[in-house]
C-alpha atoms as a PDB file:
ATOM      1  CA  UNK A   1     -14.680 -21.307  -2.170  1.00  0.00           C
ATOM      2  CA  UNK A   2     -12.201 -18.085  -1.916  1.00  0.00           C
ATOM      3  CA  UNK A   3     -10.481 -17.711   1.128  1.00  0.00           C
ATOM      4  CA  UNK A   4      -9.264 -14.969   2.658  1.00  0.00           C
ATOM      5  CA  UNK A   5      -5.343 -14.635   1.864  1.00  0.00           C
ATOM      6  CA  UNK A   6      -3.428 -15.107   5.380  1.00  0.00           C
ATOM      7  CA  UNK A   7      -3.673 -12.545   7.755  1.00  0.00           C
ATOM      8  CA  UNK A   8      -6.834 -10.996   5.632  1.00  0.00           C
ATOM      9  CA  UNK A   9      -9.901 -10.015   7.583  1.00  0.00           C
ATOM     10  CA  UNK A  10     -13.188 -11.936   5.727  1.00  0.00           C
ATOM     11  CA  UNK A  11     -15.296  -9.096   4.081  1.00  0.00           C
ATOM     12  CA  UNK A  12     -12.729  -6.887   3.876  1.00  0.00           C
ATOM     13  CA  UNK A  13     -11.577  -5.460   0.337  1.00  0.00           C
ATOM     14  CA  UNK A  14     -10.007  -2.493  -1.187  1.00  0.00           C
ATOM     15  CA  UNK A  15     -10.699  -1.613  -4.917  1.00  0.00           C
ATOM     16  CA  UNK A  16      -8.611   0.585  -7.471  1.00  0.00           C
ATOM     17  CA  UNK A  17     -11.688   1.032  -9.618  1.00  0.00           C
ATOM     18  CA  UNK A  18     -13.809   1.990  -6.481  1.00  0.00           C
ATOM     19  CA  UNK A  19     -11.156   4.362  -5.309  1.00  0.00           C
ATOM     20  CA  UNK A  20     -10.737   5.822  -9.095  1.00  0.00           C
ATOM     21  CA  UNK A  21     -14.809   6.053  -9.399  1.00  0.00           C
ATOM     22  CA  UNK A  22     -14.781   8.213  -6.461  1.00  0.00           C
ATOM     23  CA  UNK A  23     -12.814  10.966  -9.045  1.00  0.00           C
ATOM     24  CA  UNK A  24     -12.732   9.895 -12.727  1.00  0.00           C
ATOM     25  CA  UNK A  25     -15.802   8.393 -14.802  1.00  0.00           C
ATOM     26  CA  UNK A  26     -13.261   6.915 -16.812  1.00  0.00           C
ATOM     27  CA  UNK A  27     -10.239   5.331 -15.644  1.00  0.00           C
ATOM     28  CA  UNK A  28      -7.990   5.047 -18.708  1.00  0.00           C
ATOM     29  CA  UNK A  29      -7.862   9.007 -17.483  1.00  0.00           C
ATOM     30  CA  UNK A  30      -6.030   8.328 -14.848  1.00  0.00           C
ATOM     31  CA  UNK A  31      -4.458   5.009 -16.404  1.00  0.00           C
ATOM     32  CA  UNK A  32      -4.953   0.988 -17.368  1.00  0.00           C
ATOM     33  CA  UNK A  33      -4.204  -0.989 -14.235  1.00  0.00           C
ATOM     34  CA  UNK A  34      -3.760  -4.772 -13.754  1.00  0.00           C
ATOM     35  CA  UNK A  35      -2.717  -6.419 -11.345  1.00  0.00           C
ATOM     36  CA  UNK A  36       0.113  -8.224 -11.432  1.00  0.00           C
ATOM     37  CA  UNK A  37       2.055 -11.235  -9.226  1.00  0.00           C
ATOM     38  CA  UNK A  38       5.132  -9.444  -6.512  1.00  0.00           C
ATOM     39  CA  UNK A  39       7.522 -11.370  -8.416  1.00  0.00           C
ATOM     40  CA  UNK A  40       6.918 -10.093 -11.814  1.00  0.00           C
ATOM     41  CA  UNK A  41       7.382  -6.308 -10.351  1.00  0.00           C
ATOM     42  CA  UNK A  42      11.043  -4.782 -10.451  1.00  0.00           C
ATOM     43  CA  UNK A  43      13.092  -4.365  -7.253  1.00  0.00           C
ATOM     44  CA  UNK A  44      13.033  -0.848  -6.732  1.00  0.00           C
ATOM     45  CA  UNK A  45       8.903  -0.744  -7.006  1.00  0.00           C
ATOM     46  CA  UNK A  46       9.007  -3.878  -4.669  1.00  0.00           C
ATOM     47  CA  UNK A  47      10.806  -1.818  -1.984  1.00  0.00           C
ATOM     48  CA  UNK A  48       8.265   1.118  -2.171  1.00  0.00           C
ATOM     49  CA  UNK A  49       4.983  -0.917  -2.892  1.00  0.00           C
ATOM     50  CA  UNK A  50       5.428  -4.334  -1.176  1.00  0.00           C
ATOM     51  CA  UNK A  51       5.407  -3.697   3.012  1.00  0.00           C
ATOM     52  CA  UNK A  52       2.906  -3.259   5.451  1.00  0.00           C
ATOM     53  CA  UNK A  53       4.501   0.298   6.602  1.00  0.00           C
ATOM     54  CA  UNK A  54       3.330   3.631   5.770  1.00  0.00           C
ATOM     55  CA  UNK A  55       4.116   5.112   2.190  1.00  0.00           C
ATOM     56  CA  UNK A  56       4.985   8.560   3.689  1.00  0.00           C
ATOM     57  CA  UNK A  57       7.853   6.775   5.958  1.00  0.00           C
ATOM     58  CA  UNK A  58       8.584   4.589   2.929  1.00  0.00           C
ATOM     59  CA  UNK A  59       9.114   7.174   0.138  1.00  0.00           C
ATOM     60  CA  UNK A  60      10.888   9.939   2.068  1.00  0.00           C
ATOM     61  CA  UNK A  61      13.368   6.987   2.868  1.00  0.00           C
ATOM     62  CA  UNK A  62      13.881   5.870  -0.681  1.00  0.00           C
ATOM     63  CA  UNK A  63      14.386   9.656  -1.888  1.00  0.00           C
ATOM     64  CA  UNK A  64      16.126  10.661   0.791  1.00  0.00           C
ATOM     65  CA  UNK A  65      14.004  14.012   1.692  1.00  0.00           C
ATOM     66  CA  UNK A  66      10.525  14.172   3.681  1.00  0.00           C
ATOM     67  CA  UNK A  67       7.415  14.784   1.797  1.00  0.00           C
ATOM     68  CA  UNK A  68       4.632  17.700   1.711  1.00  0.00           C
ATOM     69  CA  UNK A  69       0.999  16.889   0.806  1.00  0.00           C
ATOM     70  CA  UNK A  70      -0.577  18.498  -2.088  1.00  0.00           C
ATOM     71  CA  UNK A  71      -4.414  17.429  -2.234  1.00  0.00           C
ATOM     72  CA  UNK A  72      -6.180  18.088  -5.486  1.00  0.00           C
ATOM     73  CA  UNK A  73      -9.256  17.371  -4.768  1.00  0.00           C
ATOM     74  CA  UNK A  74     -11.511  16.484  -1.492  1.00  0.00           C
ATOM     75  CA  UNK A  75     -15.132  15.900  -0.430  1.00  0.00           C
ATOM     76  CA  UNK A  76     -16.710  14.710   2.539  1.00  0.00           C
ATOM     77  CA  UNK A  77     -19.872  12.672   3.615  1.00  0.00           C
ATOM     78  CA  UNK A  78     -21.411  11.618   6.726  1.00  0.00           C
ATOM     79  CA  UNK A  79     -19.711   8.824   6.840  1.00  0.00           C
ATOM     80  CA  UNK A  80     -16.135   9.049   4.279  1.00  0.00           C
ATOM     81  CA  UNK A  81     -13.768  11.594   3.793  1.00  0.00           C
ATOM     82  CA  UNK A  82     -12.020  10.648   0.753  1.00  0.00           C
ATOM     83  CA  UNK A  83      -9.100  12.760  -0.935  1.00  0.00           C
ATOM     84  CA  UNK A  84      -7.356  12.656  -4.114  1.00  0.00           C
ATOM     85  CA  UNK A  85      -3.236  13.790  -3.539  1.00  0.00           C
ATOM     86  CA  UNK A  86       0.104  13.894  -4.419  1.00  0.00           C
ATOM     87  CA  UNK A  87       3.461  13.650  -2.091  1.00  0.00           C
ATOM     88  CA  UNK A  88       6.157  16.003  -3.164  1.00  0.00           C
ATOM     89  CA  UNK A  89       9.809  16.006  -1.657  1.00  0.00           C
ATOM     90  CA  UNK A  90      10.368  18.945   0.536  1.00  0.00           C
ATOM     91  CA  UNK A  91      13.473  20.692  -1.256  1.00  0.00           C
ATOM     92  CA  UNK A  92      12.797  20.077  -5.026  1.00  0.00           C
ATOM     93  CA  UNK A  93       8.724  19.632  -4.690  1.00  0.00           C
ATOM     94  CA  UNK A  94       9.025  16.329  -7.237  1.00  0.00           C
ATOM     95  CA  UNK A  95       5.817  14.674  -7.067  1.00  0.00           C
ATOM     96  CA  UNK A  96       7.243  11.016  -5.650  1.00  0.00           C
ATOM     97  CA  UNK A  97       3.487   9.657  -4.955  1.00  0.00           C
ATOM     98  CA  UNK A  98      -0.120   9.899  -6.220  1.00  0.00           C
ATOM     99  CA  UNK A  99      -2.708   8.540  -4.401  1.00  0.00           C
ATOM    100  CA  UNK A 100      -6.761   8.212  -3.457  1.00  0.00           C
ATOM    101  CA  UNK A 101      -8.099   8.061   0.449  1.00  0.00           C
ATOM    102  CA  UNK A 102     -11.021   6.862   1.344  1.00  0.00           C
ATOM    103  CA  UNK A 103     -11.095   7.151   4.970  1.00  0.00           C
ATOM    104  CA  UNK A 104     -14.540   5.952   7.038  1.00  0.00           C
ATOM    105  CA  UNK A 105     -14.172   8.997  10.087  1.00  0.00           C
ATOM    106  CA  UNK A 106     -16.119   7.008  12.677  1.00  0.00           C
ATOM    107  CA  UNK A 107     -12.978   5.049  13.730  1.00  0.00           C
ATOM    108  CA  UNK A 108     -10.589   8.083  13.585  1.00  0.00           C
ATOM    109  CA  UNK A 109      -9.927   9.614  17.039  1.00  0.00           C
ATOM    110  CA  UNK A 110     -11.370  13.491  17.029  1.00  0.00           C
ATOM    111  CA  UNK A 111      -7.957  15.277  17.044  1.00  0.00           C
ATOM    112  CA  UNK A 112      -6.566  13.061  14.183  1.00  0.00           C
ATOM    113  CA  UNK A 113      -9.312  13.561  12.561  1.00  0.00           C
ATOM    114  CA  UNK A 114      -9.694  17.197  12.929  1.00  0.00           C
ATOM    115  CA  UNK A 115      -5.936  17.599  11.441  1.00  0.00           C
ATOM    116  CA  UNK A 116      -6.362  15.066   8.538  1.00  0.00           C
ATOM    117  CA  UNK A 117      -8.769  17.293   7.158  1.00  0.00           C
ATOM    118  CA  UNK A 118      -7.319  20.429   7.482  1.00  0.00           C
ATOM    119  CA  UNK A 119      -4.994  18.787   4.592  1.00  0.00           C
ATOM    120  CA  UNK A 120      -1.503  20.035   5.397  1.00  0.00           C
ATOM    121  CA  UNK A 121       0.127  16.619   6.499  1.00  0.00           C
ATOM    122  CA  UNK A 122       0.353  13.594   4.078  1.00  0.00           C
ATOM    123  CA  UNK A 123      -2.124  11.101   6.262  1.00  0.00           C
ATOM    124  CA  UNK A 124       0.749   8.339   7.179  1.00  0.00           C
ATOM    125  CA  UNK A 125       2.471  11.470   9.185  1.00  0.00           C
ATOM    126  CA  UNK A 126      -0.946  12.562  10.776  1.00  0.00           C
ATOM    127  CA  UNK A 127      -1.541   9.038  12.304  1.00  0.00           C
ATOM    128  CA  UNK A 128       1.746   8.799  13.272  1.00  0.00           C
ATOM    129  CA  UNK A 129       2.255  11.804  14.866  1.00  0.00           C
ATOM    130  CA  UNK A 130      -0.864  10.880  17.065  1.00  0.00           C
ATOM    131  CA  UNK A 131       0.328   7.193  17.955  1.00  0.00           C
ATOM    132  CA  UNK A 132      -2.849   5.883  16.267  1.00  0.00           C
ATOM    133  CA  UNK A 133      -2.648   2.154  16.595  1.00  0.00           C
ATOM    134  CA  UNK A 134      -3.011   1.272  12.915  1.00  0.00           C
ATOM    135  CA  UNK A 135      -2.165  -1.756  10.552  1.00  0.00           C
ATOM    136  CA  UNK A 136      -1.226  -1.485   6.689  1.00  0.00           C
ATOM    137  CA  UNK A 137      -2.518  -4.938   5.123  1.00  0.00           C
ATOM    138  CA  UNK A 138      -1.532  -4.957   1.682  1.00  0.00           C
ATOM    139  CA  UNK A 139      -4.383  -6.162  -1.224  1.00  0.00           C
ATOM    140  CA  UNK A 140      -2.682  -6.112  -4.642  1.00  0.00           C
ATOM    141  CA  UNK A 141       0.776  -4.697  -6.783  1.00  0.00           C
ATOM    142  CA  UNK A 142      -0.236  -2.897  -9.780  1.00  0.00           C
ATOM    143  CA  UNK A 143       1.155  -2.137 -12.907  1.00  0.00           C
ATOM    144  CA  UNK A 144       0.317   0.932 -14.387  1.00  0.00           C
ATOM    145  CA  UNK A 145       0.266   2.416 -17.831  1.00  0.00           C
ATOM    146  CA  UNK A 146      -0.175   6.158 -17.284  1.00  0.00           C
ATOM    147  CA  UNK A 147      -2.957   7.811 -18.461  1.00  0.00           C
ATOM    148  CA  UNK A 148      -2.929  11.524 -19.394  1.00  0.00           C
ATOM    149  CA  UNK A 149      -3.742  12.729 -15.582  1.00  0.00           C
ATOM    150  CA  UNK A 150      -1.189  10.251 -14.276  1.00  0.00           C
ATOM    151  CA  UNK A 151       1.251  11.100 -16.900  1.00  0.00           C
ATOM    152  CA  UNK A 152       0.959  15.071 -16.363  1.00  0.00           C
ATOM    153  CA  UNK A 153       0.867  14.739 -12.384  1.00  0.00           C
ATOM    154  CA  UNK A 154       4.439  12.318 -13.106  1.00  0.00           C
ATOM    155  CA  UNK A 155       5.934  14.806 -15.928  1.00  0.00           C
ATOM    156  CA  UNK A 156       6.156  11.879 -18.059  1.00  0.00           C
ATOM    157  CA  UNK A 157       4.994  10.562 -21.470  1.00  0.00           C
ATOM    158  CA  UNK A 158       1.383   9.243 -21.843  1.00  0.00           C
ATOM    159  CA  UNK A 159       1.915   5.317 -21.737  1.00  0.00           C
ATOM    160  CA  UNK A 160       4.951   5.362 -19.168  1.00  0.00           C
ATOM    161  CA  UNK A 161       4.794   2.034 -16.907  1.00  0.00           C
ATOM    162  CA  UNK A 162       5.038   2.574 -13.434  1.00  0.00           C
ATOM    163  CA  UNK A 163       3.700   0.432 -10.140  1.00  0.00           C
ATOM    164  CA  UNK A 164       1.007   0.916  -7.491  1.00  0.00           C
ATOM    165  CA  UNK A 165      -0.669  -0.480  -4.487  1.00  0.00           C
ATOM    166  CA  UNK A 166      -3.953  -0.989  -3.103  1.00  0.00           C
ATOM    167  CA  UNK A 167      -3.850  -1.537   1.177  1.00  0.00           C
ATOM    168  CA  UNK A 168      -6.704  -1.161   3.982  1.00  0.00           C
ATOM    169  CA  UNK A 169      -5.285   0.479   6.799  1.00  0.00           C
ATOM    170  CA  UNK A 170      -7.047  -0.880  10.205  1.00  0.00           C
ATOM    171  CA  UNK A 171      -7.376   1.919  12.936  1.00  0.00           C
ATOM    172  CA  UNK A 172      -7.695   0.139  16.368  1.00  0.00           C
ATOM    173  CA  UNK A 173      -8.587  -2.914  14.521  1.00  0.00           C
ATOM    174  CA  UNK A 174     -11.094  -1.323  12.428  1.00  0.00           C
ATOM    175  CA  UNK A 175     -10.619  -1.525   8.536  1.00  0.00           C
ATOM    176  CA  UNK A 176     -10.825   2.569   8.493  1.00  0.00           C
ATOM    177  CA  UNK A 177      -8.472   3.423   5.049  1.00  0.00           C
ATOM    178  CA  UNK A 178      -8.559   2.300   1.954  1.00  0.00           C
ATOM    179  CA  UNK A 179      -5.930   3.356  -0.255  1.00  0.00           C
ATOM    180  CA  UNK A 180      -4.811   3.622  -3.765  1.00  0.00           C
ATOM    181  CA  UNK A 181      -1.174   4.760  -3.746  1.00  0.00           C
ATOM    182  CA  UNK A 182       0.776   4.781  -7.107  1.00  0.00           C
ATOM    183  CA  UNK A 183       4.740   5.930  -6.849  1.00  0.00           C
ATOM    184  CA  UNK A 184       6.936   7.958  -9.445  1.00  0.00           C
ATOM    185  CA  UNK A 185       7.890   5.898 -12.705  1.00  0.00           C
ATOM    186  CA  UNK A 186      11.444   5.375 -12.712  1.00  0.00           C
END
């Protein structure tokens, strides 16, 4: 019988291949993925990828600037709002972090809400900014061999290994976010 991991809420699960499905019929577009044990990823990664805090906190530490939200693509149901988007430091716009949201809006607060889709705030600075109790619970580290949409959002060679994430993020204990979050090969 599978257990739950520690701390992991039974039934819950985040997916890279449902969060790529939401944007790319084929995933070696975007990359190959597979999973991979935290000890077998490099230290630098580690520090970005393995934490329960939010990525938008995390990589305008690591690179020293804050981050601006560029979101590619978008759509909306009556239940998910799910976006596809990259983070980009402030000064020298470098795209540090590519990600996929799938956020379920019933157990986001109306003003939150309201500003999270008005897309001008990466989502980590949005839920912050309105004290949203919230926990990050961390699913799986990735490793990554860029595909050509990863590769040309990164400005590197088709092929180039780089490290991801997959975490639910629990909005007054609700599982409300999944995300996909995949940081700049180094």
């Amino acid at each position: 019988m599978n257990e739950p991991p520690p701390n992991r809420r039974p039934g819950v699960c985040v997916s890279a291949d449902s969060l790529i499905a939401i944007y790319y019929s084929e995933p070696s577009e975007l990359g190959r993925f597979h999973i991979c044990d935290p000890n077998e990823v490099p230290d630098a990664y580690k520090q970005l990828l393995s934490h329960t805090n939010h990525m938008t906190v995390t990589v305008e530490e690591f690179h020293g600037d804050s981050v601006d939200v560029e979101v590619l693509r978008s759509n909306t149901d009556q239940e998910h709002y799910c976006r596809e988007i990259l983070l980009r430091t402030h000064h020298t716009s470098l795209v540090v972090q590519y990600g996929i949201v799938r956020l379920s809006m019933r157990f986001l607060p109306e003003a939150p809400r309201y500003e999270i889709l008005q897309q001008k705030k990466p989502l980590g600075r949005v839920l912050i900014e309105h004290d949203v109790l919230r926990k990050i619970e961390l699913f799986e580290l990735i490793l990554i061999e860029c595909g050509p949409a990863l590769a040309n959002f990164f400005s590197v060679p088709c092929g180039t290994a780089t490290y991801g994430r997959t975490a639910i993020l629990y909005c007054n204990n609700e599982p409300a976010i999944e995300l996909l979050e995949i940081v700049r090969p180094m």
